[in-house]
C-alpha atoms as a PDB file:
ATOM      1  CA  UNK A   1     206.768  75.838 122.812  1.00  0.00           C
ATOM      2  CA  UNK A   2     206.349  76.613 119.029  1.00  0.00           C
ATOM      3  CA  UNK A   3     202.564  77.022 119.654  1.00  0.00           C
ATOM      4  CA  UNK A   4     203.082  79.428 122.729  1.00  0.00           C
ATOM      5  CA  UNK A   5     205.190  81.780 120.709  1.00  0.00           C
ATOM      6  CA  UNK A   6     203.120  82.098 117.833  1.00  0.00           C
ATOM      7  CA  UNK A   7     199.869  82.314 120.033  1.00  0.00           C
ATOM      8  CA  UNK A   8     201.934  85.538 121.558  1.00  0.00           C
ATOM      9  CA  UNK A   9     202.688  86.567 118.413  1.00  0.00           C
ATOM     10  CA  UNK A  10     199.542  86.716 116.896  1.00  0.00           C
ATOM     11  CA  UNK A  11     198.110  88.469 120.225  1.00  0.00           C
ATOM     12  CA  UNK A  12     200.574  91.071 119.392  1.00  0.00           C
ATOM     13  CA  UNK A  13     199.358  91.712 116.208  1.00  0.00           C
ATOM     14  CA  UNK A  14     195.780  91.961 117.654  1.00  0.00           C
ATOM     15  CA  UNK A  15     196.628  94.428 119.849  1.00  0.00           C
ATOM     16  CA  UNK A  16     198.094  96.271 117.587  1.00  0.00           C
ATOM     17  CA  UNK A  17     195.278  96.408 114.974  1.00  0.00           C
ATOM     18  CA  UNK A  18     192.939  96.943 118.244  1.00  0.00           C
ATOM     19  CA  UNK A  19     194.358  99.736 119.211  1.00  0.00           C
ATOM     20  CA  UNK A  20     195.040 101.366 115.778  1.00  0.00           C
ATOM     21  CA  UNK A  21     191.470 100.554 114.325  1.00  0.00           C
ATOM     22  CA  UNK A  22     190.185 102.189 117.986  1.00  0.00           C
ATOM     23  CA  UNK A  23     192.054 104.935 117.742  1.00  0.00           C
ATOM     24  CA  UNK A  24     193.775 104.130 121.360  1.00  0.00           C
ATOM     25  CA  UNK A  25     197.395 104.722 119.733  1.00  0.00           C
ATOM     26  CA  UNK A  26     196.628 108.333 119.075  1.00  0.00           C
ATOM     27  CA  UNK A  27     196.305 108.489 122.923  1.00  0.00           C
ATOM     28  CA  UNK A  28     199.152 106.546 123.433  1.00  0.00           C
ATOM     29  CA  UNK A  29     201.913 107.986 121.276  1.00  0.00           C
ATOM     30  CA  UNK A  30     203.189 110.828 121.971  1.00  0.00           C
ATOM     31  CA  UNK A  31     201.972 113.284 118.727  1.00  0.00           C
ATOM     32  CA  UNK A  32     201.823 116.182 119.922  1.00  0.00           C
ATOM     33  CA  UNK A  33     205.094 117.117 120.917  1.00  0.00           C
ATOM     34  CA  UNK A  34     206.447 119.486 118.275  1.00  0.00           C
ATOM     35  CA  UNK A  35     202.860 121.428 117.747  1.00  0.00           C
ATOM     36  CA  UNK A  36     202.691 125.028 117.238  1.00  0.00           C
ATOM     37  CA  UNK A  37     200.394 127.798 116.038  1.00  0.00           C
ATOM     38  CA  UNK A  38     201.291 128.871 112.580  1.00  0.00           C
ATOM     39  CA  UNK A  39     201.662 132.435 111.764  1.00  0.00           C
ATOM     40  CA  UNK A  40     199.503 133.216 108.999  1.00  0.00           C
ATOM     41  CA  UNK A  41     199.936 136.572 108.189  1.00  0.00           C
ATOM     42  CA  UNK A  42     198.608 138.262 104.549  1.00  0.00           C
ATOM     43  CA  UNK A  43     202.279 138.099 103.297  1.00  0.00           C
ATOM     44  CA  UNK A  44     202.374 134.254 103.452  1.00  0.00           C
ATOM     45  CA  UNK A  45     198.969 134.386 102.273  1.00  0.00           C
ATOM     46  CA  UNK A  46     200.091 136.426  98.915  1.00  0.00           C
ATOM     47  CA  UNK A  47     203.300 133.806  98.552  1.00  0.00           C
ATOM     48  CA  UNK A  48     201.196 131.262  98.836  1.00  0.00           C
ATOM     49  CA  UNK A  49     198.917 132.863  96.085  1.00  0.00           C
ATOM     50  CA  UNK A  50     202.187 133.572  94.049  1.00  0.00           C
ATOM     51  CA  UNK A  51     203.178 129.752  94.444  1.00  0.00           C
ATOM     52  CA  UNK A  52     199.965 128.832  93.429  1.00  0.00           C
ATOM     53  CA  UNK A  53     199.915 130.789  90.438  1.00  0.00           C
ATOM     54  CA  UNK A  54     203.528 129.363  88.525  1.00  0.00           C
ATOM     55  CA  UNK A  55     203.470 127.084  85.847  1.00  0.00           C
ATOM     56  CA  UNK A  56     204.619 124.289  87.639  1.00  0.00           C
ATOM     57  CA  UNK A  57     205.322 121.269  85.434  1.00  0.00           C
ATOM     58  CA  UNK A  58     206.069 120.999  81.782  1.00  0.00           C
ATOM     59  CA  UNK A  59     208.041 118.966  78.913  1.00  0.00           C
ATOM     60  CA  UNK A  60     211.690 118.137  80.112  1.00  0.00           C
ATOM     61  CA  UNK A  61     214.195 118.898  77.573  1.00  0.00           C
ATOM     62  CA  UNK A  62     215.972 116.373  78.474  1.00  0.00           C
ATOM     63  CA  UNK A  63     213.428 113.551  78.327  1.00  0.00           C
ATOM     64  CA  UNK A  64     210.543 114.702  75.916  1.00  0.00           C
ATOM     65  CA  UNK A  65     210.992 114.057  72.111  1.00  0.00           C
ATOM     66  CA  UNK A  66     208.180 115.742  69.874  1.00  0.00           C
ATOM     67  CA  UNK A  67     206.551 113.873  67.270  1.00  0.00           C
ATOM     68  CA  UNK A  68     207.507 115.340  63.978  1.00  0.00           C
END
C-alpha cells in the first residue's frame, strides 16, 4: 500500500516537471484571460521618461550615520 502511494506520488511530480520543462502547462492554464492592448500614447511615454529621470534612492535619515 505504502509503495503504491508513493509510486503515485512520485508520477505526480513527473508529470508535473514534464509538462512544465515542455512547456505543455502554458497550454493548459488558462494565462491569457485578463490580456489587453496597452495604450501607449506619447504622454505615458514622457511620464515614463519623467520617472526615469528622478533620483530614486539615497541615504535614509533615519538609518544612515556618516563617518565623521
Amino acid at each position: 500500500m505504502f509503495i503504491k502511494i508513493m509510486a503515485g506520488i512520485a508520477g505526480l511530480v513527473a508529470t508535473i516537471v514534464v509538462a512544465g520543462v515542455s512547456g505543455l502547462s502554458f497550454y493548459l492554464w488558462p494565462t491569457g484571460f485578463y490580456d489587453h492592448e496597452l495604450a501607449i500614447t506619447p504622454q505615458v511615454i514622457q511620464q515614463l521618461r519623467d520617472l526615469q529621470s528622478e533620483h530614486k534612492f539615497g541615504p535614509n535619515a533615519a538609518t544612515f550615520i556618516q563617518a565623521r
